[in-house]
C-alpha atoms as a PDB file:
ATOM      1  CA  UNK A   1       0.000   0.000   0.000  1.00  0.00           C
ATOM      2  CA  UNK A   2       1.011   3.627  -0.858  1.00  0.00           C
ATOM      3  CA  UNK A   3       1.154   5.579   2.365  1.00  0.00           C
ATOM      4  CA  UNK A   4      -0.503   9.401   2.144  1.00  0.00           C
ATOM      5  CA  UNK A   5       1.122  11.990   4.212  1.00  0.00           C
ATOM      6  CA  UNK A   6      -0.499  13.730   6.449  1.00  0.00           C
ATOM      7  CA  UNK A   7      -0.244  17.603   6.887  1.00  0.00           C
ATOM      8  CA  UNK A   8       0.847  16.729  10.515  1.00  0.00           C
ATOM      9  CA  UNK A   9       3.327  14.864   9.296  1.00  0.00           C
ATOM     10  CA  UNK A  10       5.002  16.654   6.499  1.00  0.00           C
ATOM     11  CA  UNK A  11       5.071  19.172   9.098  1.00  0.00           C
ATOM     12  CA  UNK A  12       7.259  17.322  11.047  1.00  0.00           C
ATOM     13  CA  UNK A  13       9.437  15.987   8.409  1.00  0.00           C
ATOM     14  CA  UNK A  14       9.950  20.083   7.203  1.00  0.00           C
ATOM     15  CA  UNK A  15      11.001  21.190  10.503  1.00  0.00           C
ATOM     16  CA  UNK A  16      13.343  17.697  11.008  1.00  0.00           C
ATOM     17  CA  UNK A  17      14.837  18.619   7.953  1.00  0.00           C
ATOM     18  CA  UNK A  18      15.197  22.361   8.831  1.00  0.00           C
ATOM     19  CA  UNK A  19      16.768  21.295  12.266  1.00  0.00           C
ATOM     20  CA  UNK A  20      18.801  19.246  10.750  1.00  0.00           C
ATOM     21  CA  UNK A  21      19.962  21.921   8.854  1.00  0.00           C
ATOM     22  CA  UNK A  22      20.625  24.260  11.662  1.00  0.00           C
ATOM     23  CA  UNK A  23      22.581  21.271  13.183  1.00  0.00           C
ATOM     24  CA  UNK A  24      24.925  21.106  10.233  1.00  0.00           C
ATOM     25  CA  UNK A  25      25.612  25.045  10.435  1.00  0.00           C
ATOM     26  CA  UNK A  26      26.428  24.456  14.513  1.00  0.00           C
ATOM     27  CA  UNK A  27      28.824  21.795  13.410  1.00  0.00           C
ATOM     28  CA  UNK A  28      30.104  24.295  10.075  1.00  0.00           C
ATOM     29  CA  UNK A  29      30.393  27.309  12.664  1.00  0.00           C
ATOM     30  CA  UNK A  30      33.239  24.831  15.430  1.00  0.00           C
ATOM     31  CA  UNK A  31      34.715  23.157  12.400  1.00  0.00           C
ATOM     32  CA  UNK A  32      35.157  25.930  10.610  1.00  0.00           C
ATOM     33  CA  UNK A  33      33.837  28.874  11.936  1.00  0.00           C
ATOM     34  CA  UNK A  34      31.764  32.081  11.723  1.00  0.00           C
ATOM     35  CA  UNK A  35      31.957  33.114   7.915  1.00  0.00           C
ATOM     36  CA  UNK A  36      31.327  29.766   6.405  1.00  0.00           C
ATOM     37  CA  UNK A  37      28.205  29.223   8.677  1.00  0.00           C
ATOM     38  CA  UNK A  38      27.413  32.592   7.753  1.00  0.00           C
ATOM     39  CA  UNK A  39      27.450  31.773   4.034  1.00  0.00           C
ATOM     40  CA  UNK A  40      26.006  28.201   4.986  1.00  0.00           C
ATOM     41  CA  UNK A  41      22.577  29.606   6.451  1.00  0.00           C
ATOM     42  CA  UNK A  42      22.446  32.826   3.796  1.00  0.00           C
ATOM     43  CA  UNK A  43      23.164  29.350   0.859  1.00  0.00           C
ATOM     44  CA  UNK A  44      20.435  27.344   2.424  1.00  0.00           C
ATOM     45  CA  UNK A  45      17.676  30.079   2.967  1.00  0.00           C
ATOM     46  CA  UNK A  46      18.260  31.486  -0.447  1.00  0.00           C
ATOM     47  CA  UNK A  47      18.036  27.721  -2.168  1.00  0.00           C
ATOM     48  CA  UNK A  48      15.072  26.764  -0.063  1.00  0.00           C
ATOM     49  CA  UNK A  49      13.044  30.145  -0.940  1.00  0.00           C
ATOM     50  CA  UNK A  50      14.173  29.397  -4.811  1.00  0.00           C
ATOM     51  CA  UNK A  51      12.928  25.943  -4.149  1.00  0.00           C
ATOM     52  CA  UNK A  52       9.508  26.965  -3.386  1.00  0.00           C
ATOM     53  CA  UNK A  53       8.987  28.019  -6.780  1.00  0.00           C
ATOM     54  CA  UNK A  54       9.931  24.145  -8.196  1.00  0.00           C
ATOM     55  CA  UNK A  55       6.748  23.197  -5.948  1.00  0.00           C
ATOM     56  CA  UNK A  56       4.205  25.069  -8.656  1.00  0.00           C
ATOM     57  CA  UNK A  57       5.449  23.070 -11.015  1.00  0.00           C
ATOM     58  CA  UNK A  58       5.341  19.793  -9.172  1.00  0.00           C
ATOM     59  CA  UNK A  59       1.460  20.875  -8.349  1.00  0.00           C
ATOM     60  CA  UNK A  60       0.684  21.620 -12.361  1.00  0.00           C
ATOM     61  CA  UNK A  61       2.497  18.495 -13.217  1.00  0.00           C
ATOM     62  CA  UNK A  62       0.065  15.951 -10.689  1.00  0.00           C
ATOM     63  CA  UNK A  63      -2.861  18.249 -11.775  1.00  0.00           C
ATOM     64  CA  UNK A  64      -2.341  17.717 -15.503  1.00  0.00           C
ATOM     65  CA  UNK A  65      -1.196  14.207 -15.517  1.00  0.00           C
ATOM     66  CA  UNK A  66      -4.286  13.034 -13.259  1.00  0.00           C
ATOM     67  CA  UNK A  67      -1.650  11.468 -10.610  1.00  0.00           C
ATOM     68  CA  UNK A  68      -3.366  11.345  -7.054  1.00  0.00           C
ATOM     69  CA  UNK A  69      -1.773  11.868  -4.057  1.00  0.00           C
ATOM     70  CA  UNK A  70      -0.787   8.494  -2.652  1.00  0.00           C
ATOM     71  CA  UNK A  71       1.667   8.047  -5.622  1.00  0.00           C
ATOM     72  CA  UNK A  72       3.115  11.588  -5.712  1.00  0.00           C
ATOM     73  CA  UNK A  73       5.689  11.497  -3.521  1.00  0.00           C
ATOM     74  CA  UNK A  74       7.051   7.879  -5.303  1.00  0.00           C
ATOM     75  CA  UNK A  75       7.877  10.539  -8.076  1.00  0.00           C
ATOM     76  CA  UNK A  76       9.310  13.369  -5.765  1.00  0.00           C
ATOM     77  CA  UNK A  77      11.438  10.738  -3.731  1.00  0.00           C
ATOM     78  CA  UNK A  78      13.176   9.557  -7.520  1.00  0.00           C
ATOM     79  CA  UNK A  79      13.402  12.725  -8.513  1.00  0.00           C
ATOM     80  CA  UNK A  80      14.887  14.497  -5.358  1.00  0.00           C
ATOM     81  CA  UNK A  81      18.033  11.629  -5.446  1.00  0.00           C
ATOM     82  CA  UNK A  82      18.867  12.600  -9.128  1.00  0.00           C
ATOM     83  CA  UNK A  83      18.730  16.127  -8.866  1.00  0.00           C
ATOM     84  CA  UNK A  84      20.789  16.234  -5.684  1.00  0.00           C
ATOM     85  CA  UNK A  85      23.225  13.984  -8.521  1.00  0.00           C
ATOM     86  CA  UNK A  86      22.523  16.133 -11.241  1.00  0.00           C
ATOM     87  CA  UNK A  87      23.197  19.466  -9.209  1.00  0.00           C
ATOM     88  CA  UNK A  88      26.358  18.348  -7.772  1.00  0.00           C
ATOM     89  CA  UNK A  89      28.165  17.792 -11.142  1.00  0.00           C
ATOM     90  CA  UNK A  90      26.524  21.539 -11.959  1.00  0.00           C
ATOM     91  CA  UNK A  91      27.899  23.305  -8.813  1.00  0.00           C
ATOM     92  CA  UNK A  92      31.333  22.047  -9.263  1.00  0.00           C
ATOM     93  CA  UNK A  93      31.305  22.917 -13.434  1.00  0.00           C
ATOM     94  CA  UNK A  94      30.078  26.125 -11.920  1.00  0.00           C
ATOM     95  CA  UNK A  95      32.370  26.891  -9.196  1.00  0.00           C
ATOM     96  CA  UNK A  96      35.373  25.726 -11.214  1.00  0.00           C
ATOM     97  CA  UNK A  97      34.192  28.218 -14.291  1.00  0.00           C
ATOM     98  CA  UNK A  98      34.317  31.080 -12.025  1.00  0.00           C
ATOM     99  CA  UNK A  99      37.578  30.582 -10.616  1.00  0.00           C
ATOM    100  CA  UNK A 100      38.986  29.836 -14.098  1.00  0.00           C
ATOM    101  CA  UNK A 101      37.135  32.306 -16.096  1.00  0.00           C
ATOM    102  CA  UNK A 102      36.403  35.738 -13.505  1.00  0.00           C
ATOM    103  CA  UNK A 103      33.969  37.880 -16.201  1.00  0.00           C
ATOM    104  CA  UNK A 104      31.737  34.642 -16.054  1.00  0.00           C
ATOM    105  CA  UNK A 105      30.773  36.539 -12.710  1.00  0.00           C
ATOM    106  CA  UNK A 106      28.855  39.168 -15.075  1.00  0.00           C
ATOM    107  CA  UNK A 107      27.274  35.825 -17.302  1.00  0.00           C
ATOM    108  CA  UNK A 108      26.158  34.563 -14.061  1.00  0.00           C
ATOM    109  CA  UNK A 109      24.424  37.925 -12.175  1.00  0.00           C
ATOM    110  CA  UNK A 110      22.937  38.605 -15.749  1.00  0.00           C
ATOM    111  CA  UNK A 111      21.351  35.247 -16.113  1.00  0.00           C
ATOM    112  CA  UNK A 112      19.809  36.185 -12.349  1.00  0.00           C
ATOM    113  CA  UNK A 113      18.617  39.303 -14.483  1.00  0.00           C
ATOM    114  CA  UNK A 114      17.129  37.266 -17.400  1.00  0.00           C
ATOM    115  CA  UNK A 115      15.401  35.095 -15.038  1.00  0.00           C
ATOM    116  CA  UNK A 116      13.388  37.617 -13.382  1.00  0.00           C
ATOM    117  CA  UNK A 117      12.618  39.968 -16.129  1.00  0.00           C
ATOM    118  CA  UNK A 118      11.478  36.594 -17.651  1.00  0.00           C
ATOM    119  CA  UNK A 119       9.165  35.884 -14.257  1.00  0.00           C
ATOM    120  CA  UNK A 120       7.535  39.323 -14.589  1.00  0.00           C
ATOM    121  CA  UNK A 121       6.546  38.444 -17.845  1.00  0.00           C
ATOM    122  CA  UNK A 122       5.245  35.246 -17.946  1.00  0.00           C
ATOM    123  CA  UNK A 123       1.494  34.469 -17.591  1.00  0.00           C
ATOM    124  CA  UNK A 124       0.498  31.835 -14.750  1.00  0.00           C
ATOM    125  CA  UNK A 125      -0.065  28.524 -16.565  1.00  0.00           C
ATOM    126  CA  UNK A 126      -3.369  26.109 -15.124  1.00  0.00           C
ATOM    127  CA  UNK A 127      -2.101  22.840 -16.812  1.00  0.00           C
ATOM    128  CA  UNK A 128       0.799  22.138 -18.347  1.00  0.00           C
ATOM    129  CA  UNK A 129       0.512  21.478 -22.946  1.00  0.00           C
ATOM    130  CA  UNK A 130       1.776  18.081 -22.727  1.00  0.00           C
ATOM    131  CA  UNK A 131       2.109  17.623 -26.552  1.00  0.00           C
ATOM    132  CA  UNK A 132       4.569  20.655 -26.464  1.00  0.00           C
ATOM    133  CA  UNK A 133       6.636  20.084 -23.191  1.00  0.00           C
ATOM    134  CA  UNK A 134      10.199  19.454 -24.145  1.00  0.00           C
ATOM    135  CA  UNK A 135      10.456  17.032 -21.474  1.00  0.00           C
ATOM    136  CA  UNK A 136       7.853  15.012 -22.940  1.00  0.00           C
ATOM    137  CA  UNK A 137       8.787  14.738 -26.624  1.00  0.00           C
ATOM    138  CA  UNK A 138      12.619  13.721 -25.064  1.00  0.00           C
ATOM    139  CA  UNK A 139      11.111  10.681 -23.682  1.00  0.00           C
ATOM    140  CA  UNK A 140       8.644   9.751 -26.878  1.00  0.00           C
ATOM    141  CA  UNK A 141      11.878   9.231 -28.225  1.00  0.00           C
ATOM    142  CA  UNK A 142      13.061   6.270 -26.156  1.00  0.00           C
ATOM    143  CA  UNK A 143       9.877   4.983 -25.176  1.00  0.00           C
ATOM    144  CA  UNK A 144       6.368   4.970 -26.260  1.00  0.00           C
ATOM    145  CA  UNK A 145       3.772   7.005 -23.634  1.00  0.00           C
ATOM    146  CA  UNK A 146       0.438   5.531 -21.982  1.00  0.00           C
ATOM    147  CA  UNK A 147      -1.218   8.490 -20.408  1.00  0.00           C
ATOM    148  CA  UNK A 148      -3.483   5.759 -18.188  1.00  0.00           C
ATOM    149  CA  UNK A 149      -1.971   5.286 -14.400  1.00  0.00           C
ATOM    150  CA  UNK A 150      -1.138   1.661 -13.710  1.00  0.00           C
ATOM    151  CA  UNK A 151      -0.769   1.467  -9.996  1.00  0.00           C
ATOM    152  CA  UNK A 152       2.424   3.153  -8.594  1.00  0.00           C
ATOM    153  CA  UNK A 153       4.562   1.531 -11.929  1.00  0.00           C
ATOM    154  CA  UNK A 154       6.840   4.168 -14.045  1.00  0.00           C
ATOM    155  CA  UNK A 155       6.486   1.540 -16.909  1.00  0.00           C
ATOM    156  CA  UNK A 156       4.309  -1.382 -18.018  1.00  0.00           C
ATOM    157  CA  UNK A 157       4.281  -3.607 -21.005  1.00  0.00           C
ATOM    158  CA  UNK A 158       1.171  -3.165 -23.298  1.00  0.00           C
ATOM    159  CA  UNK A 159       1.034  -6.039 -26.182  1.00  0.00           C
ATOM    160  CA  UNK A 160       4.790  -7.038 -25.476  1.00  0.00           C
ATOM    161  CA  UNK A 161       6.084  -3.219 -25.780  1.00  0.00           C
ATOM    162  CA  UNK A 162       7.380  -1.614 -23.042  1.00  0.00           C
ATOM    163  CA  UNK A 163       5.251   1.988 -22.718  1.00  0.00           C
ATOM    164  CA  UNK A 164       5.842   5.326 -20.195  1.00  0.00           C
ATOM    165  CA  UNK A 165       3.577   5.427 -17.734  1.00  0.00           C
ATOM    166  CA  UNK A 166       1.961   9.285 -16.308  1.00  0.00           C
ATOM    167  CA  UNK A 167       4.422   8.618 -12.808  1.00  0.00           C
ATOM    168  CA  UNK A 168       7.472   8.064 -16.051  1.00  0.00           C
ATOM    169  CA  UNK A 169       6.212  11.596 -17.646  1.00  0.00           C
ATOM    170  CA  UNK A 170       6.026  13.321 -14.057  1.00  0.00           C
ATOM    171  CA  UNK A 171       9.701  12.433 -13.344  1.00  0.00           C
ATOM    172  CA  UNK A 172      10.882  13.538 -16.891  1.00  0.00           C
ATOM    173  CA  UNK A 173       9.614  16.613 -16.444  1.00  0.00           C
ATOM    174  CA  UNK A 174      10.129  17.076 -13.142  1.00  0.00           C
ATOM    175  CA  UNK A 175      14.037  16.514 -13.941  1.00  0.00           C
ATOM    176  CA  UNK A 176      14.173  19.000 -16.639  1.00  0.00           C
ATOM    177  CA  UNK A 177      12.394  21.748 -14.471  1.00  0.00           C
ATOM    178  CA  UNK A 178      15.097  21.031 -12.278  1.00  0.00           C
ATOM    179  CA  UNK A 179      17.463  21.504 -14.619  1.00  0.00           C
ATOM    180  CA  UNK A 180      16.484  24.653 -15.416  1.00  0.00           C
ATOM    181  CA  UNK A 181      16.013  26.003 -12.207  1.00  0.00           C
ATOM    182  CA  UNK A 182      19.728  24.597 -11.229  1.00  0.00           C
ATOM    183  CA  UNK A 183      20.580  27.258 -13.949  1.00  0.00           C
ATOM    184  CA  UNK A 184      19.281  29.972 -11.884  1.00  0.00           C
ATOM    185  CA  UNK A 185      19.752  28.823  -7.953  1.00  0.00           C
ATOM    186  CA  UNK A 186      23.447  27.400  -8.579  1.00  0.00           C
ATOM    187  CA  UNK A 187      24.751  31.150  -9.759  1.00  0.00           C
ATOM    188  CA  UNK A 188      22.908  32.761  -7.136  1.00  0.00           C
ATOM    189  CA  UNK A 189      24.630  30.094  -3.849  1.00  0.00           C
ATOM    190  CA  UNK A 190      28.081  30.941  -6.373  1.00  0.00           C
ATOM    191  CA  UNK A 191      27.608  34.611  -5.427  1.00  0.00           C
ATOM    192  CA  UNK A 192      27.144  34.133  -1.784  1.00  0.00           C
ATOM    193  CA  UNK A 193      30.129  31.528  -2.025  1.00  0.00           C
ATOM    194  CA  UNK A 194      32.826  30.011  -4.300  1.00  0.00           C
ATOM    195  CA  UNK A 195      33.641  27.425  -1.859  1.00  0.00           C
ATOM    196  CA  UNK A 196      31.903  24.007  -3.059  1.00  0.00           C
ATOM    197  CA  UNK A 197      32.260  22.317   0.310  1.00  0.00           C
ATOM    198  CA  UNK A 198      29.208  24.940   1.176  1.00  0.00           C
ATOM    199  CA  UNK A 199      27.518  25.015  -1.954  1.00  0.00           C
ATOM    200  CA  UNK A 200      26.932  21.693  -2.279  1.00  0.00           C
ATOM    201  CA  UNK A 201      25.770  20.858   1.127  1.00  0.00           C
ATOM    202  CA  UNK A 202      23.233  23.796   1.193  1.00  0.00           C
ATOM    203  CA  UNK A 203      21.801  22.934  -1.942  1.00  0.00           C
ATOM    204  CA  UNK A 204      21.805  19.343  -0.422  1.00  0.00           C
ATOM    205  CA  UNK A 205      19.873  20.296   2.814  1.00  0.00           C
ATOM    206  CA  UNK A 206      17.694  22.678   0.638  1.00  0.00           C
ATOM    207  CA  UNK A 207      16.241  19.660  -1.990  1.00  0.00           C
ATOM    208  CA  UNK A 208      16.463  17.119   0.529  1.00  0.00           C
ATOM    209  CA  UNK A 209      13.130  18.594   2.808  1.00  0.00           C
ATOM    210  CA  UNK A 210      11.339  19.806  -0.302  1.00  0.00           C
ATOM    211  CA  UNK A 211       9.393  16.701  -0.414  1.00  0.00           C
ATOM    212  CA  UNK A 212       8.304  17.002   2.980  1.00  0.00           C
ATOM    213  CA  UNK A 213       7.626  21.079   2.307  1.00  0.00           C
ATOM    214  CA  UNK A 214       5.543  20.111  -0.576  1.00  0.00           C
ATOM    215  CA  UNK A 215       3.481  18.342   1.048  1.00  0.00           C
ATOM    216  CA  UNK A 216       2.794  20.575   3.818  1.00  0.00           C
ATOM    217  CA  UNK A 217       2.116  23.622   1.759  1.00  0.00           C
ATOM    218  CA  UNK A 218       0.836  21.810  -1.468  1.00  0.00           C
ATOM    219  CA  UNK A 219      -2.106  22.544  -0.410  1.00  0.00           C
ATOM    220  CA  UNK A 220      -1.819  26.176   0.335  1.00  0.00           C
ATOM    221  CA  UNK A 221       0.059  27.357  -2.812  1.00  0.00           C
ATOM    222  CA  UNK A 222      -2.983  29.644  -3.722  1.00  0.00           C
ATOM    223  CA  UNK A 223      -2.771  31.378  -0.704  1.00  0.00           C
ATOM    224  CA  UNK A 224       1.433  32.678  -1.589  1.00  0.00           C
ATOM    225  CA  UNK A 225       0.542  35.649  -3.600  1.00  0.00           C
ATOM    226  CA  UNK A 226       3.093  37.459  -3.186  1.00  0.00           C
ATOM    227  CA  UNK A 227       5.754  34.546  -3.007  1.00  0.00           C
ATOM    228  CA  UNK A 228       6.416  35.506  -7.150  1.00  0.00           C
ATOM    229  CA  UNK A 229       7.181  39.421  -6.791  1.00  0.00           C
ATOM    230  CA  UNK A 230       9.864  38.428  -3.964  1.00  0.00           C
ATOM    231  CA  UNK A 231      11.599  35.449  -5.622  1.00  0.00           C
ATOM    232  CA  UNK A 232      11.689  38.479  -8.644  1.00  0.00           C
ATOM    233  CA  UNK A 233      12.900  41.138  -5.936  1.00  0.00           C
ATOM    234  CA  UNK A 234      15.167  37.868  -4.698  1.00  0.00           C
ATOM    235  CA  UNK A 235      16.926  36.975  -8.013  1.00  0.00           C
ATOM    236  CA  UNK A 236      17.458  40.939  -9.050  1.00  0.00           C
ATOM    237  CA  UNK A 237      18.997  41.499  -5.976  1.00  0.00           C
ATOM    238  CA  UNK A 238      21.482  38.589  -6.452  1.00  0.00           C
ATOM    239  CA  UNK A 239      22.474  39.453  -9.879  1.00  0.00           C
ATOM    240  CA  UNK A 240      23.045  42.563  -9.026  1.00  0.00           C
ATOM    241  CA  UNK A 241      25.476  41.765  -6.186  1.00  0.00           C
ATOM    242  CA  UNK A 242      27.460  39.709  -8.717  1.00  0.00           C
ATOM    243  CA  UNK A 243      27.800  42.140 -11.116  1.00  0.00           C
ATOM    244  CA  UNK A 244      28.889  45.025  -8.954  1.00  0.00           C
ATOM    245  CA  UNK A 245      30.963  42.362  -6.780  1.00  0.00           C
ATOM    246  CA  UNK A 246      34.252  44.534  -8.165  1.00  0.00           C
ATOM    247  CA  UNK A 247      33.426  47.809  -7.362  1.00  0.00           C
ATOM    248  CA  UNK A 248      31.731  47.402  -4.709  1.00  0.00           C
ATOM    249  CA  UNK A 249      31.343  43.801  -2.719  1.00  0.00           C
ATOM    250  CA  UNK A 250      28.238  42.965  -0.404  1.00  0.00           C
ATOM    251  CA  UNK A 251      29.014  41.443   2.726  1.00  0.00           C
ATOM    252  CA  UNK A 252      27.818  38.206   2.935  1.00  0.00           C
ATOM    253  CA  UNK A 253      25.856  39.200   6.594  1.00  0.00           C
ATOM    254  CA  UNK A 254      24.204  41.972   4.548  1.00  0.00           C
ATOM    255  CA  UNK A 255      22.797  39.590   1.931  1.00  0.00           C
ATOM    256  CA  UNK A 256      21.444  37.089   4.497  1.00  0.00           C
ATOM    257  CA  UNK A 257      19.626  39.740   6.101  1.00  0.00           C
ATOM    258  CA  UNK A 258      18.386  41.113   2.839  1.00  0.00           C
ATOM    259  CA  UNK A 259      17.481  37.599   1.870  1.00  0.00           C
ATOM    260  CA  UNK A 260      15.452  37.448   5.168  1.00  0.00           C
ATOM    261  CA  UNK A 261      13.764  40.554   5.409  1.00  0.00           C
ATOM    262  CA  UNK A 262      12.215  39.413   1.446  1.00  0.00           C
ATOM    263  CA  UNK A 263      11.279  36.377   2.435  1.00  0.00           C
ATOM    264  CA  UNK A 264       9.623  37.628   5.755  1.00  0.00           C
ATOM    265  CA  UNK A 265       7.830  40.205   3.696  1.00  0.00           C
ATOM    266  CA  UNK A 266       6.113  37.598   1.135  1.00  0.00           C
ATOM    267  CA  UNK A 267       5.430  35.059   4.068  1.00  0.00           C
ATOM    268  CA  UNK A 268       3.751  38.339   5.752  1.00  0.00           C
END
């Protein structure tokens, strides 16, 4: 049997996971003290607010493909372990670009840039085209797609032929969101920090309680209004910092203070 969780539960699991979290700075600040827990906590809340914005698309995903909520978190579970993969190969391309190549600095802030104007712009989607999502056609390519659910299976053989099932399509496009959203959250933990040692693990701790998150506020997503215009105010800010980081560098205290007082605002 699948097993549902409960809002009372994924509440638990979120603040376990958060706790865990703060743990991991305690032990960052004695191992190696002050400034890397500093850009530990200000890496983590940044990648966990970024995060939030993954969890519309998990919601349109389920909604469009029909999948109910005993077998969504099968999907979220596979696709949390590869993008924690998938992100570590990307932070350490990332952070070795930057220290190799220093003007990708300016690449990197004005992606930020492109990202947001890009946010401002787009039109809330209701369903996801399924005929036209990248992620989709990908797969059609290795694997024929039944759009019926079959139990919790990702594939199933119809008439000898192996075929995609909606859990298959989920996860493809799931990853690819991912992907895309790597593009944006990677630069902005690379401007807080070059050091991959941090990066990594707060993008770790970040994706590893999103399941738990999603569930507890998957319900509730209406109710963020204002959750896009700060993630815009968010990214901005970010690029920004890495653009002017050689005339004029933010302390990294400043930024997770900034980072804080826009998240408290949307949350208000």
């Amino acid at each position: 049997t699948e097993h549902v969780m409960s809002s009372k539960e994924a509440l638990g699991w979120t603040l376990t996971w958060i706790s865990l979290a703060g743990v991991f700075a305690g032990v960052i600040y004695f191992a190696l003290g002050n400034d890397k827990m500093i850009e530990f906590v200000t890496g983590y809340a940044l990648e966990k607010s970024l995060s939030v914005d993954n969890m519309f698309v998990f919601l349109l995903v389920f909604t469009t493909l029909g999948i109910p909520h005993k077998y969504q978190h099968r999907v979220l579970s596979f696709g949390i372990l590869s993008a924690i993969a998938m992100r570590i190969v990307l932070i350490l391309v990332g952070a070795s670009l930057l220290d190799h190549f220093h003007w990708m600095i300016y690449i990197f802030g004005g992606l930020l840039w492109y990202t947001s104007i890009r946010m401002i712009i787009q039109k809330e989607e209701k369903k996801i085209e399924l005929e036209k999502n990248i992620a989709v056609r990908f797969l059609k390519k290795f694997i024929p797609v039944n759009l019926s659910l079959v139990g919790n299976k990702f594939i199933v053989p119809i008439n000898g032929i192996m075929h995609a099932t909606p859990l298959l399509v989920a996860l493809a496009i799931i990853e690819l969101t991912d992907l895309v959203f790597a593009m944006d959250s990677i630069p902005a933990v690379l401007s807080i920090t070059r050091d991959p040692f941090i990066v990594i693990t707060s993008n770790v701790f970040a994706i590893l309680g999103l399941r738990a998150l999603y569930f507890l506020i998957g319900g509730m997503m209406e109710k963020f209004h204002y959750l896009k215009p700060g993630l815009i105010v968010l990214l901005l800010f970010i690029g920004t910092k890495m653009i002017i980081s050689e005339i004029y560098p933010i302390p990294t205290i400043t930024s997770l203070i900034i980072v804080f007082v826009i998240l408290a605002t949307v949350v208000v």
